[in-house]
C-alpha atoms as a PDB file:
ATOM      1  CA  UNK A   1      24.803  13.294   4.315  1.00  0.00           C
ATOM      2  CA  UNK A   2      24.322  11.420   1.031  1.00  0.00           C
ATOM      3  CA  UNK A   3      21.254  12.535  -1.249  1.00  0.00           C
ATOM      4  CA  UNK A   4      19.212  12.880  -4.511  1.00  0.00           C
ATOM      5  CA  UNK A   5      18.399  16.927  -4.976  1.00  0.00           C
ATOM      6  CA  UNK A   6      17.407  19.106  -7.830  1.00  0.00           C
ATOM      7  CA  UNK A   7      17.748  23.109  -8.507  1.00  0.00           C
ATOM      8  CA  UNK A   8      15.962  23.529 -11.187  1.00  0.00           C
ATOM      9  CA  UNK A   9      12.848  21.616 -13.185  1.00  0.00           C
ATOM     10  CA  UNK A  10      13.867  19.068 -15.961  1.00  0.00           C
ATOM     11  CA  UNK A  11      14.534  15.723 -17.201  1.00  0.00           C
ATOM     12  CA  UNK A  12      16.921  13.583 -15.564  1.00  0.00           C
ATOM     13  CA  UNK A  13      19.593  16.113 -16.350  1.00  0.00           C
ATOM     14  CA  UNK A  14      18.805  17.771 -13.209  1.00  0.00           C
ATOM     15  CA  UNK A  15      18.905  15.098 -10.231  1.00  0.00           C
ATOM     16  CA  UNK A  16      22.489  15.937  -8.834  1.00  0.00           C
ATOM     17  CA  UNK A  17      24.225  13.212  -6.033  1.00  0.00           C
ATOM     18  CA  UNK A  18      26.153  14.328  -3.407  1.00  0.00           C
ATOM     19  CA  UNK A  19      26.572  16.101   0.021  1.00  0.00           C
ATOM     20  CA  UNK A  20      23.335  17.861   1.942  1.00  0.00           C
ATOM     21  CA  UNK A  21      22.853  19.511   4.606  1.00  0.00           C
ATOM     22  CA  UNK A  22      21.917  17.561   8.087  1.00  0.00           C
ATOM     23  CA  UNK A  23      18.466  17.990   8.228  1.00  0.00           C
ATOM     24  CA  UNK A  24      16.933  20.156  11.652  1.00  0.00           C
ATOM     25  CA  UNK A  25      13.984  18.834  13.728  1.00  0.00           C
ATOM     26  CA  UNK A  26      11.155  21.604  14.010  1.00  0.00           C
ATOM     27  CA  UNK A  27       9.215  21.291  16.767  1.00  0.00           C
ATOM     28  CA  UNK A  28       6.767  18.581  15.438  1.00  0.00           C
ATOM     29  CA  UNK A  29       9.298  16.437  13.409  1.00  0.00           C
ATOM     30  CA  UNK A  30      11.712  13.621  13.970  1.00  0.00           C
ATOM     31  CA  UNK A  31      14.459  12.744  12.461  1.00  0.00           C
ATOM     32  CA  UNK A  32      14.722   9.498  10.869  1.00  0.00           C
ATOM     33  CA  UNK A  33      17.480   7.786   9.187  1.00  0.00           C
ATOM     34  CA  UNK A  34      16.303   6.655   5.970  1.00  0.00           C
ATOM     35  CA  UNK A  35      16.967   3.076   5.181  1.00  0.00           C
ATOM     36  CA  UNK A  36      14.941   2.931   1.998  1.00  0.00           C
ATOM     37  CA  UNK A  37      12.062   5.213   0.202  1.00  0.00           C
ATOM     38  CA  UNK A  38      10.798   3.790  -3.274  1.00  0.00           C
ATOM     39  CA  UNK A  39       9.737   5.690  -6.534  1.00  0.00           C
ATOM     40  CA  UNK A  40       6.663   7.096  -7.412  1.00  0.00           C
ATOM     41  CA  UNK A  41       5.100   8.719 -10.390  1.00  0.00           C
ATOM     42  CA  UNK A  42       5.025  11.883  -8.812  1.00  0.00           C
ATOM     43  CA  UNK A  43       8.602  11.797  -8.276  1.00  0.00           C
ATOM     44  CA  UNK A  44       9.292  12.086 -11.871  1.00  0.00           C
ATOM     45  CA  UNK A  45       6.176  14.687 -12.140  1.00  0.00           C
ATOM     46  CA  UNK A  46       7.551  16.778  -9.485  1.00  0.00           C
ATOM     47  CA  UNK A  47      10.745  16.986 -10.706  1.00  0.00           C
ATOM     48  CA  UNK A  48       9.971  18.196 -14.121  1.00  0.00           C
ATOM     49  CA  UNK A  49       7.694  20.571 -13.043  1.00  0.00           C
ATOM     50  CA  UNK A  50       4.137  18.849 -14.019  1.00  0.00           C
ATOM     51  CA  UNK A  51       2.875  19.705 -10.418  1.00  0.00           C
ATOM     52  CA  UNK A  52       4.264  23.634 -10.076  1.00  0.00           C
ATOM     53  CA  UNK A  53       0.843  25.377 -10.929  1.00  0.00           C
ATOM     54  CA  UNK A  54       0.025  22.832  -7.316  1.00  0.00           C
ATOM     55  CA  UNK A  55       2.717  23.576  -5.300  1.00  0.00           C
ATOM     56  CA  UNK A  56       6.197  25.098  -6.758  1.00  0.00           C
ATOM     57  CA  UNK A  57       9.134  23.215  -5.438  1.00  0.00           C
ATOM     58  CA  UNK A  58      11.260  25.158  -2.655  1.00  0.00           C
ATOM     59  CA  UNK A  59      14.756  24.876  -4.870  1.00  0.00           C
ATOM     60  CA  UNK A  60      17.116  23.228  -3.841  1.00  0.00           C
ATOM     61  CA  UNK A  61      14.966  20.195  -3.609  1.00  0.00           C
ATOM     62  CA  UNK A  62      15.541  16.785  -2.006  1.00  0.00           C
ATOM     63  CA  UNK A  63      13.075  14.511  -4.019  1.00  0.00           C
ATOM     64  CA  UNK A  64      11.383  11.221  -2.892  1.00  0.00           C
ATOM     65  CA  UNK A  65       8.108  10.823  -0.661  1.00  0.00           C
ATOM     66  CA  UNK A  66       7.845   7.153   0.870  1.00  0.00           C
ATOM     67  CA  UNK A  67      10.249   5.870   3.291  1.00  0.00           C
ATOM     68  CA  UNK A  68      11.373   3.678   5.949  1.00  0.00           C
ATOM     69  CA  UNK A  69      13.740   3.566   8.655  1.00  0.00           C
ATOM     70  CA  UNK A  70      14.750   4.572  12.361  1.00  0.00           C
ATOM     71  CA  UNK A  71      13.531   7.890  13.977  1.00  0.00           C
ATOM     72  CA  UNK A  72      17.099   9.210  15.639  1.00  0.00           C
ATOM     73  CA  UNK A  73      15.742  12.171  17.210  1.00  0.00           C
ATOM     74  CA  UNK A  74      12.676  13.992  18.255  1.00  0.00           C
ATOM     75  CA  UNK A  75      11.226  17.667  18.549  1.00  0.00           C
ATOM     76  CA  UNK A  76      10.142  19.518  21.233  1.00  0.00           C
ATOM     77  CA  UNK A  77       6.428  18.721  20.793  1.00  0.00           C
ATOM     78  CA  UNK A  78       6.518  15.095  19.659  1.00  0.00           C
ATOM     79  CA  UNK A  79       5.715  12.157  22.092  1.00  0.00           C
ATOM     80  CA  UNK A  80       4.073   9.779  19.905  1.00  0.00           C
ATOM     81  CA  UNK A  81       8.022   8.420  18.704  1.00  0.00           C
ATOM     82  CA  UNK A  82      11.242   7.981  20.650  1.00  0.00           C
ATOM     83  CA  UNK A  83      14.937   7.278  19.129  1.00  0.00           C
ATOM     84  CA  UNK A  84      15.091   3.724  17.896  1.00  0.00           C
ATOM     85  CA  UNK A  85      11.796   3.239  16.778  1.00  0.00           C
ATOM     86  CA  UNK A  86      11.060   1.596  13.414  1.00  0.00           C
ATOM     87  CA  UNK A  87       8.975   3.585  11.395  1.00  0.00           C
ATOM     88  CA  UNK A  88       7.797   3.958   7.467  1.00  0.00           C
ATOM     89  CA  UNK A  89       5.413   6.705   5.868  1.00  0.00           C
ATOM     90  CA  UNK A  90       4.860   9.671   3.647  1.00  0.00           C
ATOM     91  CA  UNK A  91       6.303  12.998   3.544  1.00  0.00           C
ATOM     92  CA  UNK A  92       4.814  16.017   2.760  1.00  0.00           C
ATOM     93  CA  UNK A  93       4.985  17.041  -0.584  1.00  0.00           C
ATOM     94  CA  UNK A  94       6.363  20.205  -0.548  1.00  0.00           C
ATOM     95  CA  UNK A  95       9.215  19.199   1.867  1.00  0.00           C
ATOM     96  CA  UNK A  96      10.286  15.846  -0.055  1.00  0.00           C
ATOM     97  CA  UNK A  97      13.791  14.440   1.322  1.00  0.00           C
ATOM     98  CA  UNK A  98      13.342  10.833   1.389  1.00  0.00           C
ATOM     99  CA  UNK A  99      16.131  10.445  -1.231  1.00  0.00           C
ATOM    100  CA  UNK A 100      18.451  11.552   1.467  1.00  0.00           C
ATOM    101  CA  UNK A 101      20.214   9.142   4.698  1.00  0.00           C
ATOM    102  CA  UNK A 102      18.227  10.898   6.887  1.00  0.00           C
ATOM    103  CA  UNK A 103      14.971  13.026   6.704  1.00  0.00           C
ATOM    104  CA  UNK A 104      12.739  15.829   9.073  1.00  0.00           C
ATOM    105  CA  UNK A 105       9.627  15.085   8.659  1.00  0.00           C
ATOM    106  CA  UNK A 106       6.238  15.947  10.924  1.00  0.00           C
ATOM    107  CA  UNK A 107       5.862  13.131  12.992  1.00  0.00           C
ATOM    108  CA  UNK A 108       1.641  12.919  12.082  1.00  0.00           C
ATOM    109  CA  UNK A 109       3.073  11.332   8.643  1.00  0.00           C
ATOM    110  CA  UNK A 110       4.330   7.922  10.373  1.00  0.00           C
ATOM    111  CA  UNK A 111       3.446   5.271  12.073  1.00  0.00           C
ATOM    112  CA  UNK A 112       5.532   2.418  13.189  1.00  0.00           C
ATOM    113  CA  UNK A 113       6.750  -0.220  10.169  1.00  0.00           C
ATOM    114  CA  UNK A 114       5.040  -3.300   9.704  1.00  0.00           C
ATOM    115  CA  UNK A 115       6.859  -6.096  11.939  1.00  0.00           C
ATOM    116  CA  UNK A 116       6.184  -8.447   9.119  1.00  0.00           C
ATOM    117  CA  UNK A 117       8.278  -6.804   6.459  1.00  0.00           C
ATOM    118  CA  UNK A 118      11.494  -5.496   5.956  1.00  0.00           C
ATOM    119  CA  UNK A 119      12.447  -2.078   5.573  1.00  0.00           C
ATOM    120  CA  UNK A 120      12.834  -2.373   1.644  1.00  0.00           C
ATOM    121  CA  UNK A 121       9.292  -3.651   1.781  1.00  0.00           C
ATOM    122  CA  UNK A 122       7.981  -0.602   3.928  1.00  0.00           C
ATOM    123  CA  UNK A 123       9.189   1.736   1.899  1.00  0.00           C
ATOM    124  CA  UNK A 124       7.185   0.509  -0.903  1.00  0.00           C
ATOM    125  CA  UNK A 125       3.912   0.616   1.060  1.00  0.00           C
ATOM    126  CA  UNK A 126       2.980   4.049   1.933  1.00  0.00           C
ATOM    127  CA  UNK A 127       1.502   5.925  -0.833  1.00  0.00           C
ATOM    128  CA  UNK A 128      -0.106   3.030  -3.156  1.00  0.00           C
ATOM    129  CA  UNK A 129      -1.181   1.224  -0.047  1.00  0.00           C
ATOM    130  CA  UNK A 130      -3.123   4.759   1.235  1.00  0.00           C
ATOM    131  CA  UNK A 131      -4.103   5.309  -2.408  1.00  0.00           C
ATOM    132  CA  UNK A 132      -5.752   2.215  -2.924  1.00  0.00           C
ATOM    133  CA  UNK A 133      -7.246   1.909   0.575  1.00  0.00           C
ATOM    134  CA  UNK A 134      -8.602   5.897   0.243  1.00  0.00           C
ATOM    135  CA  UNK A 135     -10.320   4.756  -3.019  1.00  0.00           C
ATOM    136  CA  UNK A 136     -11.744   1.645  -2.286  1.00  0.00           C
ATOM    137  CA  UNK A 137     -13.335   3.643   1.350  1.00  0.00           C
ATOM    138  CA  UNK A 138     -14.575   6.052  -0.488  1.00  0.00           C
ATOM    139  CA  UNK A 139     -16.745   3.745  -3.278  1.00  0.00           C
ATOM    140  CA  UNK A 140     -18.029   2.180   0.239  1.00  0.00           C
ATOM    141  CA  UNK A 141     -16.984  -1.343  -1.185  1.00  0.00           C
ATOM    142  CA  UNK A 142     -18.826  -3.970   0.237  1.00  0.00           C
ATOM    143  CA  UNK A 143     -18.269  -7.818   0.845  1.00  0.00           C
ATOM    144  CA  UNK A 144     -18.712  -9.947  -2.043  1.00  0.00           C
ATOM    145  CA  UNK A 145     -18.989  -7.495  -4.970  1.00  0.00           C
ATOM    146  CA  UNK A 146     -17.575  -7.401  -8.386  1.00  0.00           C
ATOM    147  CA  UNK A 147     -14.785  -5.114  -9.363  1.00  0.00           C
ATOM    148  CA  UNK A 148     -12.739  -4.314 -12.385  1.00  0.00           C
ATOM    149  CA  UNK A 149      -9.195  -2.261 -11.477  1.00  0.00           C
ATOM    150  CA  UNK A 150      -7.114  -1.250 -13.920  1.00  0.00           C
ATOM    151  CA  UNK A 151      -3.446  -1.069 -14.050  1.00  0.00           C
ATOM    152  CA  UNK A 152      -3.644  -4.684 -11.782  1.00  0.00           C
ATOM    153  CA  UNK A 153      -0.290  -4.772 -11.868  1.00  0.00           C
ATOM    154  CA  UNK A 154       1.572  -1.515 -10.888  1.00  0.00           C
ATOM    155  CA  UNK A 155       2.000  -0.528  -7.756  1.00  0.00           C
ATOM    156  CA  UNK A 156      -1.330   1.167  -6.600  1.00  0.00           C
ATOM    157  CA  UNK A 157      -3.390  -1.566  -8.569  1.00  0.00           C
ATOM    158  CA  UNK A 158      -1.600  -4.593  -7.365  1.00  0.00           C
ATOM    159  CA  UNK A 159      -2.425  -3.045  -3.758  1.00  0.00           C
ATOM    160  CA  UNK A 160      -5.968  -2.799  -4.342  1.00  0.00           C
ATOM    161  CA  UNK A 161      -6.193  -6.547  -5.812  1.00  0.00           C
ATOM    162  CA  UNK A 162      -5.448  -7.704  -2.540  1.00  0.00           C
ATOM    163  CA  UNK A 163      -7.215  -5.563  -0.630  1.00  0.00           C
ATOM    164  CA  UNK A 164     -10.722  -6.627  -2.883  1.00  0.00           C
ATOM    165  CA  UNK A 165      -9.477 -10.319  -2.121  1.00  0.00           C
ATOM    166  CA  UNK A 166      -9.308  -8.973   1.608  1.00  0.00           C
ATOM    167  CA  UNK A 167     -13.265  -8.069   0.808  1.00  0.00           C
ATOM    168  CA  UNK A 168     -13.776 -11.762  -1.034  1.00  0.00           C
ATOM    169  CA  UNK A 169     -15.213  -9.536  -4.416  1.00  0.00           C
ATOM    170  CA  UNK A 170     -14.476 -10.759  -7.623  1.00  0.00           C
ATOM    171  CA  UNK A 171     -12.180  -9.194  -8.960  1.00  0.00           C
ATOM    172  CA  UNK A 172     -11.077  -8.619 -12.914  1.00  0.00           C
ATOM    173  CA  UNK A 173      -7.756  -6.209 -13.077  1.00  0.00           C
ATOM    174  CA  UNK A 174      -6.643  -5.284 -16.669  1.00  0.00           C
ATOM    175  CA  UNK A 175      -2.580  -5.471 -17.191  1.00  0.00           C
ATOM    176  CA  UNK A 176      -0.143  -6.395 -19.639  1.00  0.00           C
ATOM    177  CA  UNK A 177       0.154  -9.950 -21.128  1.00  0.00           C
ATOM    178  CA  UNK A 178       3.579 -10.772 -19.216  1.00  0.00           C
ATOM    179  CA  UNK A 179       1.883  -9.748 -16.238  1.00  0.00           C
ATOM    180  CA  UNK A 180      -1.309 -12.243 -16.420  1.00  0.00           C
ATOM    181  CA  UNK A 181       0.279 -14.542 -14.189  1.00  0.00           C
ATOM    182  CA  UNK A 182       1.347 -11.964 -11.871  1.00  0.00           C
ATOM    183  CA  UNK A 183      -2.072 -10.263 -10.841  1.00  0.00           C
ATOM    184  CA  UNK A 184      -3.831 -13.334 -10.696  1.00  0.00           C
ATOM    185  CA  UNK A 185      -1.317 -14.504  -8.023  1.00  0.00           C
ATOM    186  CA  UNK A 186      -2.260 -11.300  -6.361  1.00  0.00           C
ATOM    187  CA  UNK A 187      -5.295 -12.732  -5.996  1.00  0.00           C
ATOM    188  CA  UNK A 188      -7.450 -11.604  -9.364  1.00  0.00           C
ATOM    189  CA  UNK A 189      -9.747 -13.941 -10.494  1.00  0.00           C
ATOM    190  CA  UNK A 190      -9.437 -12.724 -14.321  1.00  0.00           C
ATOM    191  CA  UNK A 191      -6.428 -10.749 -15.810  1.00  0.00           C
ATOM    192  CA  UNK A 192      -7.654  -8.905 -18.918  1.00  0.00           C
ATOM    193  CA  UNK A 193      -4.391  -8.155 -21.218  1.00  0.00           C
ATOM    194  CA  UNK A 194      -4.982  -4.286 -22.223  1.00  0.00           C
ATOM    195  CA  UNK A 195      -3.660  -4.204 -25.467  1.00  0.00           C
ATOM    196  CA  UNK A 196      -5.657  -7.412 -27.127  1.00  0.00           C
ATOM    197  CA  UNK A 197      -8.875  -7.598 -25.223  1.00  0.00           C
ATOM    198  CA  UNK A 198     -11.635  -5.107 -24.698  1.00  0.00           C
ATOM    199  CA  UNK A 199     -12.593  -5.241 -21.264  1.00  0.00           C
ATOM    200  CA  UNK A 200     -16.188  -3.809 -22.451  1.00  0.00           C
ATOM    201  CA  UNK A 201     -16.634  -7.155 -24.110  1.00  0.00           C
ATOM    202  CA  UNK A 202     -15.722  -9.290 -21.284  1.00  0.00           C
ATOM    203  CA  UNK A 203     -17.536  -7.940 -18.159  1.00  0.00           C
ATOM    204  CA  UNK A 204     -20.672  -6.764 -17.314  1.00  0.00           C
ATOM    205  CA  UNK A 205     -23.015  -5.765 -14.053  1.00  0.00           C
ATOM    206  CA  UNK A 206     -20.151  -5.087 -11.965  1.00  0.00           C
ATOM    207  CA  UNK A 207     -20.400  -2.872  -9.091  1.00  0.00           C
ATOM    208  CA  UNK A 208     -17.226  -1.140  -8.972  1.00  0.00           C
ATOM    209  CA  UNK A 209     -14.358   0.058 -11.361  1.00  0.00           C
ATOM    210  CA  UNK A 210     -11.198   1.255  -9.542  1.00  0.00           C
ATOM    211  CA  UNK A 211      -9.936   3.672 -12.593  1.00  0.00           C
ATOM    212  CA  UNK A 212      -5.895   4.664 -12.315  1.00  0.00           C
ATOM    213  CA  UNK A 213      -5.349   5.472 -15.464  1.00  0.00           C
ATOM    214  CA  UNK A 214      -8.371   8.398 -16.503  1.00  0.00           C
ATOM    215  CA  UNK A 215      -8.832   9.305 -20.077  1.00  0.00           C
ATOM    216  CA  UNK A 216     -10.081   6.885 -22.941  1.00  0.00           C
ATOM    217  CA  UNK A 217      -9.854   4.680 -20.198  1.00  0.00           C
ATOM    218  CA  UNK A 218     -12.142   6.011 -17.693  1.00  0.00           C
ATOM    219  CA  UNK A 219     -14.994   6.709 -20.266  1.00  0.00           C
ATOM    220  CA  UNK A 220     -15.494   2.985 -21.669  1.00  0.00           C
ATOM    221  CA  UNK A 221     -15.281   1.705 -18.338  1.00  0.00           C
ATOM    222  CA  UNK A 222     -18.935   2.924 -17.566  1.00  0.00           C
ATOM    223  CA  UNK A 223     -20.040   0.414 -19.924  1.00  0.00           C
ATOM    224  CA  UNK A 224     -19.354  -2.686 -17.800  1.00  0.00           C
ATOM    225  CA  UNK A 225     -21.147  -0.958 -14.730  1.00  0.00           C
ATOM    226  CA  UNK A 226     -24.410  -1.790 -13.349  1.00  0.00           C
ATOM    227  CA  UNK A 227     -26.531   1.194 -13.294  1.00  0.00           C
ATOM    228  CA  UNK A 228     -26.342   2.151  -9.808  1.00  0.00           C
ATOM    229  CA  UNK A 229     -22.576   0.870 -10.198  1.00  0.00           C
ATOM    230  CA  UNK A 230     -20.022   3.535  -8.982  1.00  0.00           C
ATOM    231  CA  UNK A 231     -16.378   4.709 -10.304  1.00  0.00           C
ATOM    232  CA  UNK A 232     -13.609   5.932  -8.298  1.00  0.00           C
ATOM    233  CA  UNK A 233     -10.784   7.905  -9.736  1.00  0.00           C
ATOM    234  CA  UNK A 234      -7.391   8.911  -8.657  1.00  0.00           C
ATOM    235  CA  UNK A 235      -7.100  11.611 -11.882  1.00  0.00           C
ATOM    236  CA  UNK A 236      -3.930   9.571 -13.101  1.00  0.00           C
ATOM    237  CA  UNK A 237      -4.757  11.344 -16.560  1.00  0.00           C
ATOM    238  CA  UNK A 238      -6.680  13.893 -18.356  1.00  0.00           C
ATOM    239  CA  UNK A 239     -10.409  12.659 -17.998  1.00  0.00           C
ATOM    240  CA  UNK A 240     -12.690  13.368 -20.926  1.00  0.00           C
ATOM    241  CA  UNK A 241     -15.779  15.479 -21.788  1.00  0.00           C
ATOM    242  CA  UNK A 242     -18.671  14.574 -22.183  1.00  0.00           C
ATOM    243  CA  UNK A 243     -22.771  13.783 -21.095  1.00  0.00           C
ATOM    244  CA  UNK A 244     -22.666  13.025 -17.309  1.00  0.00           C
ATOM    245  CA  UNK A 245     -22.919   9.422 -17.043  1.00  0.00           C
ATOM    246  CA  UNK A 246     -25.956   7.547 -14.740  1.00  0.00           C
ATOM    247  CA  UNK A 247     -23.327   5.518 -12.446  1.00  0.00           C
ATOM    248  CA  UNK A 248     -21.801   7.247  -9.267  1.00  0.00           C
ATOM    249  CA  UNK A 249     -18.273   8.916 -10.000  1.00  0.00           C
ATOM    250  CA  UNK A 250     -16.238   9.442  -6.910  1.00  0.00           C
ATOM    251  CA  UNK A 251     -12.628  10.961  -6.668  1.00  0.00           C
ATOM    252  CA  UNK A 252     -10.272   9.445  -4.040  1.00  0.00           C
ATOM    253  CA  UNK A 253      -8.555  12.129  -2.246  1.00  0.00           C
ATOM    254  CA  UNK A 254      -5.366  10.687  -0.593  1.00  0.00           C
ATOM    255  CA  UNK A 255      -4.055  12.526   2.508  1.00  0.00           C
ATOM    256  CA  UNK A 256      -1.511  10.229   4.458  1.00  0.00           C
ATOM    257  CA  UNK A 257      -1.560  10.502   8.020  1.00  0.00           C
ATOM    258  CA  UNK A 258      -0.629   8.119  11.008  1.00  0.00           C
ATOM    259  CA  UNK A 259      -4.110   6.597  11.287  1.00  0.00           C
ATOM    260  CA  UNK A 260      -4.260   5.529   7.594  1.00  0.00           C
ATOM    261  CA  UNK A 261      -0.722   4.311   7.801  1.00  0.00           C
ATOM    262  CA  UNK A 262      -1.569   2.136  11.329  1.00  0.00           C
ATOM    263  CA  UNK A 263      -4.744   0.409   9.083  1.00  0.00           C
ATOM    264  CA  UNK A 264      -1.945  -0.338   6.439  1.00  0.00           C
ATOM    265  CA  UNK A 265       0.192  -2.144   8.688  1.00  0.00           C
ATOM    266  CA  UNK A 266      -2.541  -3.918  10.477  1.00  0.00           C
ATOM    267  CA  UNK A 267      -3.496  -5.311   6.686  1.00  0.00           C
ATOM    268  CA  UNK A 268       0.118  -5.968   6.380  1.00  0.00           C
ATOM    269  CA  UNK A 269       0.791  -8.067   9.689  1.00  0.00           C
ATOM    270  CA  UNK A 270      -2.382  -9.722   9.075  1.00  0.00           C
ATOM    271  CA  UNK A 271      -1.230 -10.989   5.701  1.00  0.00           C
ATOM    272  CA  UNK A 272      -4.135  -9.398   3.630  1.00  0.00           C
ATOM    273  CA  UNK A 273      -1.025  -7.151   1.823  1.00  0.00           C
ATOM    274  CA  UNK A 274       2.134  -8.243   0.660  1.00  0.00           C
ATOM    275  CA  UNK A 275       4.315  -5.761  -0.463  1.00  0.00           C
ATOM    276  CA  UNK A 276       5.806  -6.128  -4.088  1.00  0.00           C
ATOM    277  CA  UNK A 277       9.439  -4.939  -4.206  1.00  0.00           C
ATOM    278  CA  UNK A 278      10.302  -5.668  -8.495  1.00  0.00           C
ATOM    279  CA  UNK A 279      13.351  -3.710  -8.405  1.00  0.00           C
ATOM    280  CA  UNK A 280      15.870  -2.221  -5.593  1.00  0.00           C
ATOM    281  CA  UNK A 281      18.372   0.274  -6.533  1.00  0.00           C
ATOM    282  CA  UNK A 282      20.981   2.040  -4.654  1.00  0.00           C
ATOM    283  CA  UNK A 283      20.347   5.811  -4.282  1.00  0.00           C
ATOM    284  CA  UNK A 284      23.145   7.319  -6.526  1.00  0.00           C
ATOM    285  CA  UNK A 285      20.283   5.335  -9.408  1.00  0.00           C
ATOM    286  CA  UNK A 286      17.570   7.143  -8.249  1.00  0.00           C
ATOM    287  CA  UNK A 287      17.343   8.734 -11.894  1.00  0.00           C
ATOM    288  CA  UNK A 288      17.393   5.677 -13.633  1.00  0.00           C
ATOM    289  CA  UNK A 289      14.694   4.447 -11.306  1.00  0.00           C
ATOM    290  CA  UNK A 290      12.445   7.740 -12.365  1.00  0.00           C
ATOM    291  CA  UNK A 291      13.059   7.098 -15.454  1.00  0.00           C
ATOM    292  CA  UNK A 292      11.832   3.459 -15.454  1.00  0.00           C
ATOM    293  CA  UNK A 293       8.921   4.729 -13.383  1.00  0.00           C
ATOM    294  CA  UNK A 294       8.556   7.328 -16.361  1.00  0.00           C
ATOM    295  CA  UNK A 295       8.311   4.603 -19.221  1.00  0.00           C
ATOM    296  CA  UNK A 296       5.584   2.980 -17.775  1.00  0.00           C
ATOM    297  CA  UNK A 297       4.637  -0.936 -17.205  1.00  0.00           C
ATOM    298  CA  UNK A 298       6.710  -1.354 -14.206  1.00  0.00           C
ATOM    299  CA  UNK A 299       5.636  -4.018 -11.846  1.00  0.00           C
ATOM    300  CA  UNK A 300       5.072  -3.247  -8.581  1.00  0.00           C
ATOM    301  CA  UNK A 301       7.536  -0.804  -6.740  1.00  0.00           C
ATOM    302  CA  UNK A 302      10.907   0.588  -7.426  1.00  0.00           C
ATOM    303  CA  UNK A 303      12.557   1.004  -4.305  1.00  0.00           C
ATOM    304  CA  UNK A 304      15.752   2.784  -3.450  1.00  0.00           C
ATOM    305  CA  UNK A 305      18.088   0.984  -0.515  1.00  0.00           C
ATOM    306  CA  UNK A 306      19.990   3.453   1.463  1.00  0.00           C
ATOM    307  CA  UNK A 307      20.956   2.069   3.817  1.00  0.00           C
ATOM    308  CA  UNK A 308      23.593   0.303   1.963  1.00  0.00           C
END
């Protein structure tokens, strides 16, 4: 089978294209044949070895976590999926493979696809859809309240804008100046443009601040809080030292799993979540596809067709 592997950690020097081995069903896996995964940060991460002190890659590698596509065979143990079933998720970290025409992957990490979407669509869902939904669960966001999200228009913030319109809040999402237009079609009801507005001077007394991005970042955004305001963090970057501040600070802590996955698609088929496919590329350009996941400002998700 075709697929995207590395052997050792590096820049894009390392992906290699070409033949793999079929992969082998343990017990609790299926078999799927991949029709699309998309690109994530941690692809890139992984890959260079940002994440080894975590978990050290098992080399050779097959990179890629999100995916979509049709289970073709089941193990001994499984009886939640049967051959010919349409399904989309997140594979473990440590096993990777979705770069590959098919995959083995534990069966707990899928649930079926969306019937609304396509498979290019499902593939981009997975992990920004559980990100954003982990976070915004664990800040206990209510009905009605005001939040500020950064990064509104990547692929775990523009998630998370529609899932606060899903809540009716008010939402502010800071972004790029191309991308004004874009976020507050998401459903945004003020697009701040990072790089020549403060978003300290523009907003005040809100109750949440969904912060991807960490650092400089996550320390200024206290001061739009209220005090009993609360900020939830997904550790995108180095956060900074410093006096502990008198708002609630909550990290997400995303473990994909079949019931997560199930509440995604019943956000999706309800039309609270659309998925945002920017770019498709075929897999033998998965490494330009890290790359542009690498330089930063994409919109929405990369997404790598397969199936083609």
């Amino acid at each position: 089978m075709k697929a995207v592997w590395i052997e050792e950690y590096g820049g894009p020097e390392v992906m290699k294209y070409g033949e793999r081995p079929e992969p082998v069903a343990g017990p609790r896996d299926v078999v799927v044949a991949v029709k699309a995964a998309s690109v994530n940060p941690i692809d890139w991460k992984m890959r260079q070895g940002m994440l080894r002190a975590a978990f050290a890659l098992p080399m050779p590698y097959v990179l890629g976590r999100d995916l979509s596509g049709v289970v073709t065979e089941v193990g001994a143990e499984v009886t939640s999926f049967e051959p010919g079933d349409e399904v989309y998720g997140l594979a473990d970290a440590q096993r990777g493979g979705t770069f590959a025409e098919r995959i083995a992957i534990d069966a707990g990490l899928l649930a079926p696809k969306p019937r609304s979407v396509s498979h290019l669509e499902a593939a981009s869902l997975a992990l920004v859809a559980a990100t954003a939904l982990t976070a915004l669960d664990t800040a206990e966001m209510g009905d009605g309240e005001r939040i500020l999200i950064h990064a509104g228009a990547g692929g775990v913030g523009g998630v998370a804008v529609q899932l606060a319109r899903h809540y009716d809040a008010w939402i502010a999402a800071t972004c790029g100046a191309a991308n004004r237009d874009y976020v507050t079609g998401l459903g945004a009801d003020l697009a701040i443009d990072y790089k020549s507005e403060d978003f300290t001077k523009l907003l005040k007394e809100m109750d949440l601040v969904f912060d991807t991005m960490g650092g400089e970042t996550h320390r200024r955004s206290f001061a739009v809080l209220k005090p009993a305001g609360r900020l939830v963090y997904i550790a995108a970057a180095p956060l900074p030292e410093g006096p502990a501040p008198v708002q609630q600070v909550l990290r997400a802590t995303v473990r994909g799993n079949r019931e997560l996955f199930e509440r995604i698609t019943e956000l999706v088929d309800g039309g609270a979540v659309r998925p945002q496919v920017t770019k498709v590329l075929p897999l033998q350009e998965a490494a330009r596809g890290l790359e542009l996941s690498k330089a930063g400002g994409t919109r929405g998700k990369i997404v790598i067709d397969i199936a083609s």
